[in-house]
PDB file of N, CA and C in Angstrom:
ATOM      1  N   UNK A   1       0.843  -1.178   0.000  1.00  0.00           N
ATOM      2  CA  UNK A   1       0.000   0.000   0.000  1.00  0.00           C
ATOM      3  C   UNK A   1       0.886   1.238   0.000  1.00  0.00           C
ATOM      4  N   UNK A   2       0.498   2.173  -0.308  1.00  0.00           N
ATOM      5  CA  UNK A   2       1.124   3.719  -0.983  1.00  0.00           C
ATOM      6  C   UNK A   2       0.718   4.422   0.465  1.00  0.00           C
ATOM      7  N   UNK A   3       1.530   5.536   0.531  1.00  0.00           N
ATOM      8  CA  UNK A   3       1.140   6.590   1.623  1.00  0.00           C
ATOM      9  C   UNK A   3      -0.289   7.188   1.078  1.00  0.00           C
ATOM     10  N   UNK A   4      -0.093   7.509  -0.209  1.00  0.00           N
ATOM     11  CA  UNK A   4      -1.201   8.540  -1.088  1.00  0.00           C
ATOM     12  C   UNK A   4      -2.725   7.495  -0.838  1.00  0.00           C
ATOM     13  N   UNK A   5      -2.636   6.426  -0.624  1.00  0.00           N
ATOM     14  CA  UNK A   5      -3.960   5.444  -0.447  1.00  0.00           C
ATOM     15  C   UNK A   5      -4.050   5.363   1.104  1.00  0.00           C
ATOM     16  N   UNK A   6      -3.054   5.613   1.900  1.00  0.00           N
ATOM     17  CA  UNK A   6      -3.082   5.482   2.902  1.00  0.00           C
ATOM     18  C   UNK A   6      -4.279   6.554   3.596  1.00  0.00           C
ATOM     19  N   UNK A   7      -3.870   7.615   3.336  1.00  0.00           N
ATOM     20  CA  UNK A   7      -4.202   9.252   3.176  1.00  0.00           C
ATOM     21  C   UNK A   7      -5.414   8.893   3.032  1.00  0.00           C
ATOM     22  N   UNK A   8      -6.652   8.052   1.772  1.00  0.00           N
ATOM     23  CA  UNK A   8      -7.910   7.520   1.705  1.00  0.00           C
ATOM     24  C   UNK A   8      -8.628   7.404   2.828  1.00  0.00           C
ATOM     25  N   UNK A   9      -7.829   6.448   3.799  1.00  0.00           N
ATOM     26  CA  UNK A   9      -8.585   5.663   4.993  1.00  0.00           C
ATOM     27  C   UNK A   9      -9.067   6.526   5.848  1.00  0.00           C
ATOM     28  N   UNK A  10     -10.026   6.494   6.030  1.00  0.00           N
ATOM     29  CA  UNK A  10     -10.567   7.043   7.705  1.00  0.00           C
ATOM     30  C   UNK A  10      -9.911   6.591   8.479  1.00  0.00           C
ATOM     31  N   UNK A  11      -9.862   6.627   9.981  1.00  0.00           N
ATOM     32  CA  UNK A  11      -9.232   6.474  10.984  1.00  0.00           C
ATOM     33  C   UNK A  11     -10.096   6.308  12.009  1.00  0.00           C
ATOM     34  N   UNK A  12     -10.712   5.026  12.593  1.00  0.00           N
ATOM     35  CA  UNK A  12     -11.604   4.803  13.553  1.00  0.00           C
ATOM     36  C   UNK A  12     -10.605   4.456  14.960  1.00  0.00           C
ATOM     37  N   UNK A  13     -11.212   5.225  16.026  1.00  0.00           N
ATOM     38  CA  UNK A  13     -10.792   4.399  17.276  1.00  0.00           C
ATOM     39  C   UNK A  13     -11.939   3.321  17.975  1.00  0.00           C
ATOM     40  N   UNK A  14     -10.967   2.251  17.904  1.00  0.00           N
ATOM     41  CA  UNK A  14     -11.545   0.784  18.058  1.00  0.00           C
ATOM     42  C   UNK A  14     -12.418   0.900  19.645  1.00  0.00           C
ATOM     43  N   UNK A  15     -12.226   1.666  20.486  1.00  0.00           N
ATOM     44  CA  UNK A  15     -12.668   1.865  21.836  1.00  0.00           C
ATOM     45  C   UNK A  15     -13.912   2.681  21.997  1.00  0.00           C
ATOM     46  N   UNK A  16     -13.982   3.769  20.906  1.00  0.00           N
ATOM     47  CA  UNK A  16     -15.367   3.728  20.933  1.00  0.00           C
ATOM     48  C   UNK A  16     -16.136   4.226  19.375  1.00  0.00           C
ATOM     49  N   UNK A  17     -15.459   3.216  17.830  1.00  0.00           N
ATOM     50  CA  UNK A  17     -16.460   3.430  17.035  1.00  0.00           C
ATOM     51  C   UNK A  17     -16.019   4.651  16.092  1.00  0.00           C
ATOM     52  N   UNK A  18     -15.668   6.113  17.242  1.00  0.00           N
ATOM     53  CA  UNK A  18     -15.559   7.367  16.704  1.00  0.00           C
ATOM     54  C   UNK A  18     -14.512   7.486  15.666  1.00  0.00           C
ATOM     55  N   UNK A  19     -15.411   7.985  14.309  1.00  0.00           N
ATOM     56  CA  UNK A  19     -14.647   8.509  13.097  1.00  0.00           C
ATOM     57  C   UNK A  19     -13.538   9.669  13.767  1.00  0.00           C
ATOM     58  N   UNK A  20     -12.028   9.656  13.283  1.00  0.00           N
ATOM     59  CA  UNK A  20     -10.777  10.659  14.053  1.00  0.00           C
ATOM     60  C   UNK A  20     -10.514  11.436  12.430  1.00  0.00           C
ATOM     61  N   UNK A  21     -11.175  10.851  11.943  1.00  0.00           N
ATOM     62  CA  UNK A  21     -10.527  11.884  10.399  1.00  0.00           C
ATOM     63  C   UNK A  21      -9.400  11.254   9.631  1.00  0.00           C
ATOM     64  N   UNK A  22      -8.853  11.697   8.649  1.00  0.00           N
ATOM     65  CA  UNK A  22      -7.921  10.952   7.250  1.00  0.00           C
ATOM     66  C   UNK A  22      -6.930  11.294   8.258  1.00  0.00           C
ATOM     67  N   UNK A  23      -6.010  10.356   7.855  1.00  0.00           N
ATOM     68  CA  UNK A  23      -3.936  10.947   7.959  1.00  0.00           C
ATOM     69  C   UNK A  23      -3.694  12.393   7.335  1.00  0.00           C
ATOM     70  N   UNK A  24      -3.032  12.930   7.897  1.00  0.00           N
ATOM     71  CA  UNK A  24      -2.917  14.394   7.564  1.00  0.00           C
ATOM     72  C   UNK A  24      -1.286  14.337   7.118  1.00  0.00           C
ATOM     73  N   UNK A  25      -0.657  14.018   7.996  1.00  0.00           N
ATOM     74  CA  UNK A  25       0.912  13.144   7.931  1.00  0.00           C
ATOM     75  C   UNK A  25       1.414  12.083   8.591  1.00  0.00           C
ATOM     76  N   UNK A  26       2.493  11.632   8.537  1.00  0.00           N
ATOM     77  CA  UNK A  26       3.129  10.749   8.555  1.00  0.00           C
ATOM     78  C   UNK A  26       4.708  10.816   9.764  1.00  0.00           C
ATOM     79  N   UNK A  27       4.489  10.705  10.722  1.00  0.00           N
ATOM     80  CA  UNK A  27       5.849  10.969  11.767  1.00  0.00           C
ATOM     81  C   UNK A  27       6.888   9.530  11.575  1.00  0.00           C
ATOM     82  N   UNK A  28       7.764  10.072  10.704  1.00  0.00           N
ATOM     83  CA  UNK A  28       8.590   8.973  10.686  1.00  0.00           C
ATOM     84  C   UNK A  28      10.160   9.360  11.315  1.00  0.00           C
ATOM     85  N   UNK A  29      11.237   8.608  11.550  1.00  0.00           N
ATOM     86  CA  UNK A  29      11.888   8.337  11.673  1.00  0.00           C
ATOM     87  C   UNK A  29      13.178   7.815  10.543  1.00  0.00           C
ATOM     88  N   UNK A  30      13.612   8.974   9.755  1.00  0.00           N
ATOM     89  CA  UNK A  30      14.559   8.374   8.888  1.00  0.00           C
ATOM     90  C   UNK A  30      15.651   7.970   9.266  1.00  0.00           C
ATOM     91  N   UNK A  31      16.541   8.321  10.478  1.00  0.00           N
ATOM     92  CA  UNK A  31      17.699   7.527  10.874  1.00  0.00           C
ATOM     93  C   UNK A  31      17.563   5.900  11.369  1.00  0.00           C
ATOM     94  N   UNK A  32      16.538   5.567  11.532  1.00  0.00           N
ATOM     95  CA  UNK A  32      15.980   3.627  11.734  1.00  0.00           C
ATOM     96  C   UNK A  32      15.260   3.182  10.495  1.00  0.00           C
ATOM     97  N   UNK A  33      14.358   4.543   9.938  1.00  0.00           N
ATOM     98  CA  UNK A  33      13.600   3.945   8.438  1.00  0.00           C
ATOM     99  C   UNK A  33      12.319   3.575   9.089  1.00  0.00           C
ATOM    100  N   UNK A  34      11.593   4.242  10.140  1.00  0.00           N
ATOM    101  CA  UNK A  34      10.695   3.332  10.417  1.00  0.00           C
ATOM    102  C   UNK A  34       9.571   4.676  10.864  1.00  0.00           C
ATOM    103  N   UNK A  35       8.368   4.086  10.672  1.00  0.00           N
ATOM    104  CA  UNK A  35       6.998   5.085  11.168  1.00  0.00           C
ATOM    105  C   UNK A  35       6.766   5.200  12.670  1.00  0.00           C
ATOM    106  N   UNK A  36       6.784   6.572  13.179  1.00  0.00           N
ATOM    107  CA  UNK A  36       6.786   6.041  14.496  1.00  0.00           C
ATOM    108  C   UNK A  36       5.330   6.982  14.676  1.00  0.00           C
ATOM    109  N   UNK A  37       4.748   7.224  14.231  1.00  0.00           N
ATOM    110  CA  UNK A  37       3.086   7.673  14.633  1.00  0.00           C
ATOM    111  C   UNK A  37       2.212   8.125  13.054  1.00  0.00           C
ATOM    112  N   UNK A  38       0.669   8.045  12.993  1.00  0.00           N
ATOM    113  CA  UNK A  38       0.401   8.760  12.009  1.00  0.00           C
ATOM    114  C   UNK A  38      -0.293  10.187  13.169  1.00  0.00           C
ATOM    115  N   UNK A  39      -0.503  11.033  11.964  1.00  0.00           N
ATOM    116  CA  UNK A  39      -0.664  12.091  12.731  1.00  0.00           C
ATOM    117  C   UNK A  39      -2.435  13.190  11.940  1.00  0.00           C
ATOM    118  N   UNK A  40      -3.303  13.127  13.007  1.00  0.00           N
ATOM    119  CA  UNK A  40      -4.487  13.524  12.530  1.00  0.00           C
ATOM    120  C   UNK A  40      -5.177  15.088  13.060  1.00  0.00           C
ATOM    121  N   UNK A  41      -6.018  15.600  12.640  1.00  0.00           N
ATOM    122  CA  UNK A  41      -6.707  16.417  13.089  1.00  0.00           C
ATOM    123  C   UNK A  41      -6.857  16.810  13.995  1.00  0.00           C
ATOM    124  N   UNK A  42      -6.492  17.830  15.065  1.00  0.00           N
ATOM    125  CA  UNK A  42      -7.404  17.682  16.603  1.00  0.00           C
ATOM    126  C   UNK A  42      -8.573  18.240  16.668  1.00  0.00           C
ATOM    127  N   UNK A  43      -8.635  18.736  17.749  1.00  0.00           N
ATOM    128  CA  UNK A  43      -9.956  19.715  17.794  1.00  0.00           C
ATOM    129  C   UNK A  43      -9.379  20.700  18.031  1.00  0.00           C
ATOM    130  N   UNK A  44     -10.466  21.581  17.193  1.00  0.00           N
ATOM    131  CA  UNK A  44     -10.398  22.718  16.805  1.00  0.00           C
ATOM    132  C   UNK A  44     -10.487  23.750  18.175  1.00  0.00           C
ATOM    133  N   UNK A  45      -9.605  24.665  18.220  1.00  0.00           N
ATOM    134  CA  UNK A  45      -9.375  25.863  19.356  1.00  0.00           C
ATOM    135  C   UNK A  45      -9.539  27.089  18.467  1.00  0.00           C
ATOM    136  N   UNK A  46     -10.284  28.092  19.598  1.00  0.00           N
ATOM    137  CA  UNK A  46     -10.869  29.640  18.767  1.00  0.00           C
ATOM    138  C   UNK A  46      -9.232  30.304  18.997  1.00  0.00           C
ATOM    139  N   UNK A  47      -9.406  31.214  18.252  1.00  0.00           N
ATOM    140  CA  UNK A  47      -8.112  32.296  18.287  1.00  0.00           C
ATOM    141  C   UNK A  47      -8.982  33.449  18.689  1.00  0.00           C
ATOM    142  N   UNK A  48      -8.504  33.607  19.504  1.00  0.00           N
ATOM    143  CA  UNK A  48      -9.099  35.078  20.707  1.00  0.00           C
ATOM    144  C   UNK A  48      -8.647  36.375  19.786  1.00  0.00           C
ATOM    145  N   UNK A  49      -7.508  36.001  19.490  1.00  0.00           N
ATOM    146  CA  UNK A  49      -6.636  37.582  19.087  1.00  0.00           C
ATOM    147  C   UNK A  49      -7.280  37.614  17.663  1.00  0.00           C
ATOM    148  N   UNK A  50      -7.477  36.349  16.807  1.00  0.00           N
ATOM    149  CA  UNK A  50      -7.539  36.972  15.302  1.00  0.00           C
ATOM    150  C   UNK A  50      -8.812  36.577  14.954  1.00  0.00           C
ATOM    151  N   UNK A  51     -10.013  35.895  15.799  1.00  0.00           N
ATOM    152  CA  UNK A  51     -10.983  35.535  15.525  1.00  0.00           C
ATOM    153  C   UNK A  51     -11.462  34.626  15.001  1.00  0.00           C
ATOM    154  N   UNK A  52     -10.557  33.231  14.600  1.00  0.00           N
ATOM    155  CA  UNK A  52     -10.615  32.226  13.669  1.00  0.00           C
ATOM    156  C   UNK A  52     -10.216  31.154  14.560  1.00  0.00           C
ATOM    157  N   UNK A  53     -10.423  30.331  13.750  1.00  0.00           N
ATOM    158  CA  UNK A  53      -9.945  28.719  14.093  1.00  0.00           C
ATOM    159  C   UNK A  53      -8.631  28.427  14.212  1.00  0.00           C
ATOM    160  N   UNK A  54      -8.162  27.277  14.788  1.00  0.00           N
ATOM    161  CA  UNK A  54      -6.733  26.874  14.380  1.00  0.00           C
ATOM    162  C   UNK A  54      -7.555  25.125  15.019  1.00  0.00           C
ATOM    163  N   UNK A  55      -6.474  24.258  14.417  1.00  0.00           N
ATOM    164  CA  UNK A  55      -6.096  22.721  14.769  1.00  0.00           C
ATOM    165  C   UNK A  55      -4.903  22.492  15.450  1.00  0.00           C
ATOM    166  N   UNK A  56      -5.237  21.741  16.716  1.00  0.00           N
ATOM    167  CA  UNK A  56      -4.317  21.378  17.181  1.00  0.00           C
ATOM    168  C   UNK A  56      -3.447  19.688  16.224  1.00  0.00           C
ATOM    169  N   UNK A  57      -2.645  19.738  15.341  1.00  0.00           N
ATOM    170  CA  UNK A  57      -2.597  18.221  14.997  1.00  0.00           C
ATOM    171  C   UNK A  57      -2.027  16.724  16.520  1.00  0.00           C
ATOM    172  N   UNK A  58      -3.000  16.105  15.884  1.00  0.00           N
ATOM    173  CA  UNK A  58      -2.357  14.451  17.636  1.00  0.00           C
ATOM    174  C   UNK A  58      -1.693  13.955  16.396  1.00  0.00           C
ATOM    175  N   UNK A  59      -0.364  13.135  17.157  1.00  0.00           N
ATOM    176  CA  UNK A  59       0.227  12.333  16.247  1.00  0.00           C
ATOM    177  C   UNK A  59      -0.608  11.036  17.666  1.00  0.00           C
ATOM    178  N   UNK A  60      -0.689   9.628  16.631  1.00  0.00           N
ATOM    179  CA  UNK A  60      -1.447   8.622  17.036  1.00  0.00           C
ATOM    180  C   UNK A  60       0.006   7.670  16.932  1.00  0.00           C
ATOM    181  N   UNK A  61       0.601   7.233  18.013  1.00  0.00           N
ATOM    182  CA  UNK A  61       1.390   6.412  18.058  1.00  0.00           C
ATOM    183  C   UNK A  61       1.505   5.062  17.003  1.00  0.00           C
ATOM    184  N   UNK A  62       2.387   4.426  16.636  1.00  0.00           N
ATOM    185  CA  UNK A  62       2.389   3.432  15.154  1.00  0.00           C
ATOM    186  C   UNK A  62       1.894   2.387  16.142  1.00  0.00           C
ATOM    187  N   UNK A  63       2.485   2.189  17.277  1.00  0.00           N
ATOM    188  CA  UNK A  63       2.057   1.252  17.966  1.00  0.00           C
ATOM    189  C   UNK A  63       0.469   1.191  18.451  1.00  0.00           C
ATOM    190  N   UNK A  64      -0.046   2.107  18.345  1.00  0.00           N
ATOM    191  CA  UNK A  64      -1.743   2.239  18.305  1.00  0.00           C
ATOM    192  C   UNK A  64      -2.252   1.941  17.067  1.00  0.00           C
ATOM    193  N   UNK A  65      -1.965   1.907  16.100  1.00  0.00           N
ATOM    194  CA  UNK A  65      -2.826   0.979  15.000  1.00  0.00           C
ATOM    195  C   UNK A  65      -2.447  -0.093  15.068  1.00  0.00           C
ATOM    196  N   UNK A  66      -3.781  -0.713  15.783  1.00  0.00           N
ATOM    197  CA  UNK A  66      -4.276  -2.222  15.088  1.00  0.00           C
ATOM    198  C   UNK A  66      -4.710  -2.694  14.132  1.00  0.00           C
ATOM    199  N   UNK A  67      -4.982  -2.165  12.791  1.00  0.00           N
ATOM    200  CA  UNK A  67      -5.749  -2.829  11.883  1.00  0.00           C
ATOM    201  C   UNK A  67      -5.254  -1.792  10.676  1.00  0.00           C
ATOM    202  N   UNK A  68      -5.145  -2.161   9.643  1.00  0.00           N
ATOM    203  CA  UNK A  68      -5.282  -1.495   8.504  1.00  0.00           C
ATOM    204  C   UNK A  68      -5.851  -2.443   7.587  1.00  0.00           C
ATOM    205  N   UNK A  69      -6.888  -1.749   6.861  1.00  0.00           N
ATOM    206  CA  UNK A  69      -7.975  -2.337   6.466  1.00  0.00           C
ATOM    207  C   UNK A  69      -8.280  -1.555   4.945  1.00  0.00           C
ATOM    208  N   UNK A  70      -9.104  -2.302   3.928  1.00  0.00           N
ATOM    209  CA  UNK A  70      -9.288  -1.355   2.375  1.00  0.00           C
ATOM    210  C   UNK A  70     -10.192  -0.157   3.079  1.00  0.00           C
ATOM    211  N   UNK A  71     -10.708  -0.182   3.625  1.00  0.00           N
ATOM    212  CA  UNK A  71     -11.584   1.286   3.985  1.00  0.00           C
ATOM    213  C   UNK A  71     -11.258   2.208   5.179  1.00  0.00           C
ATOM    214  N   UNK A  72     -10.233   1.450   6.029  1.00  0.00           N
ATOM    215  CA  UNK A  72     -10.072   2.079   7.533  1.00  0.00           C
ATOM    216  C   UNK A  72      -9.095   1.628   8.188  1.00  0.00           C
ATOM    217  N   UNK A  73      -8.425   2.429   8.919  1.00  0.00           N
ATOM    218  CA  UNK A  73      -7.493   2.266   9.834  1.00  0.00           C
ATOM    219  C   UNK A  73      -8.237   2.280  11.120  1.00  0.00           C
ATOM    220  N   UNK A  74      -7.950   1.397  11.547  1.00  0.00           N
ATOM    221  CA  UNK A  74      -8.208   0.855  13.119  1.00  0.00           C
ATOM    222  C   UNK A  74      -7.267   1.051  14.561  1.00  0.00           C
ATOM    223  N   UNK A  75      -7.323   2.583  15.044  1.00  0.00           N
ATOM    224  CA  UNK A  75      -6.491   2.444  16.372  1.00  0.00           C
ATOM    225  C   UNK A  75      -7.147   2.461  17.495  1.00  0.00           C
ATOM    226  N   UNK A  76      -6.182   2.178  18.588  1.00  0.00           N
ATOM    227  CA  UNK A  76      -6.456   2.589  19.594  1.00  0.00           C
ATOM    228  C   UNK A  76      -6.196   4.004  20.423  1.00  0.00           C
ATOM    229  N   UNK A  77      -7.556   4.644  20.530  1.00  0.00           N
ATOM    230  CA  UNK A  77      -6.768   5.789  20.690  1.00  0.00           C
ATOM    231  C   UNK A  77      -6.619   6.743  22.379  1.00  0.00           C
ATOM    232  N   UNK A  78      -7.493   5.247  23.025  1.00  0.00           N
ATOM    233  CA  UNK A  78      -7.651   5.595  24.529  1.00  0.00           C
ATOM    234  C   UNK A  78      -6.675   6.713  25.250  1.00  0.00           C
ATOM    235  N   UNK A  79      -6.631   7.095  25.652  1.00  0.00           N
ATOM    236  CA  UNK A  79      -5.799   8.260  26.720  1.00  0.00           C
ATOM    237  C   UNK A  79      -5.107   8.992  25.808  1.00  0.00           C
ATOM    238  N   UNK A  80      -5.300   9.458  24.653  1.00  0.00           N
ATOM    239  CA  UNK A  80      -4.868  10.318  23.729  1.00  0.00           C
ATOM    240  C   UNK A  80      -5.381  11.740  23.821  1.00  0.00           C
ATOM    241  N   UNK A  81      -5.156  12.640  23.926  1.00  0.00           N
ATOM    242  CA  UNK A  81      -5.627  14.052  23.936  1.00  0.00           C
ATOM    243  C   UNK A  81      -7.264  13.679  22.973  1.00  0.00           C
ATOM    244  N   UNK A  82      -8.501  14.665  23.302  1.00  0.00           N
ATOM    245  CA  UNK A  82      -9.372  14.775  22.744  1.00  0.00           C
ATOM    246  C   UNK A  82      -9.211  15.142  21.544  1.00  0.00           C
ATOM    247  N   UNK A  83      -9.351  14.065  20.426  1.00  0.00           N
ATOM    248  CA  UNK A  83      -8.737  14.486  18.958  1.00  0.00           C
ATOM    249  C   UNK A  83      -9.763  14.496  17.947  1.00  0.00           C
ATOM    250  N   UNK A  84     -11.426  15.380  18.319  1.00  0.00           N
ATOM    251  CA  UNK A  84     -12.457  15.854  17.819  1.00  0.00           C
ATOM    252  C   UNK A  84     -12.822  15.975  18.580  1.00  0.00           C
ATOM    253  N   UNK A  85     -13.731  17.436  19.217  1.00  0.00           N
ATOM    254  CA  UNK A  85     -14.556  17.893  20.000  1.00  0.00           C
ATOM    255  C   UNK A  85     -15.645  17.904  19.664  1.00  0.00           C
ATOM    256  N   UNK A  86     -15.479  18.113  17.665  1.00  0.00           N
ATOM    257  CA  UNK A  86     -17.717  18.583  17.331  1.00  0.00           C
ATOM    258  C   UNK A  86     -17.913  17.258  17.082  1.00  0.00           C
ATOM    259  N   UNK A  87     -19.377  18.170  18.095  1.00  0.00           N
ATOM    260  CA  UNK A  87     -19.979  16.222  17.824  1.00  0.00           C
ATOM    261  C   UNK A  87     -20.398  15.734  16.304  1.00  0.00           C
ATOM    262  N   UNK A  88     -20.584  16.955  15.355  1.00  0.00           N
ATOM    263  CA  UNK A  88     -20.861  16.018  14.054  1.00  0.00           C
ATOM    264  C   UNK A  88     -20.181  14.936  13.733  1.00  0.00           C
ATOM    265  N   UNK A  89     -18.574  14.779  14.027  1.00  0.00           N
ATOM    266  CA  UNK A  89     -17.948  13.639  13.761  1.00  0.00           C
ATOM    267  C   UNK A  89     -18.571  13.019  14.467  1.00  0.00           C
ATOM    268  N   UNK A  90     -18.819  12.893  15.932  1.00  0.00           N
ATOM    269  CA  UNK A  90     -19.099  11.778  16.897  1.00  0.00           C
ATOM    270  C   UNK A  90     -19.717  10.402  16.067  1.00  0.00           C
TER     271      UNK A  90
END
């Protein structure tokens, strides 16, 4: 599988169901060659000073995906910072 198909998958946490959003990037490690988190969306924080939005990005540890799947990535994302606040995702 390609990063660019990777990028496709939703990202479910297996603990409770909740859609976390696509891969945004990729935290790797080029001195071992190895992935050490993917990294998604957070929730969204107001900007006081300029009036707008910003995202906090969570990187999701490599060791928290369990599953990669044709439609979805499967982690665990228990004790991870709140990484969607609006409930439309819920």
């Amino acid at each position: 599988m390609r990063i660019s198909e990777l990028r496709m998958l939703d990202i479910v946490n297996i603990k409770d169901g909740r859609r976390l959003g696509p891969i945004k990037d990729l935290d790797l490690d080029l001195e071992r060659g190895v992935v050490k988190g993917i990294v998604v969306p957070g929730a969204s924080r107001s900007w006081v000073f300029f009036g707008g939005n910003r995202t906090e990005d969570i990187t999701i540890p490599w060791d928290r995906v369990k599953k990669i799947g044709v439609d979805v990535i499967l982690v665990d994302a228990q004790g991870l910072p709140d990484l969607n606040s609006d409930p439309e995702h819920h």
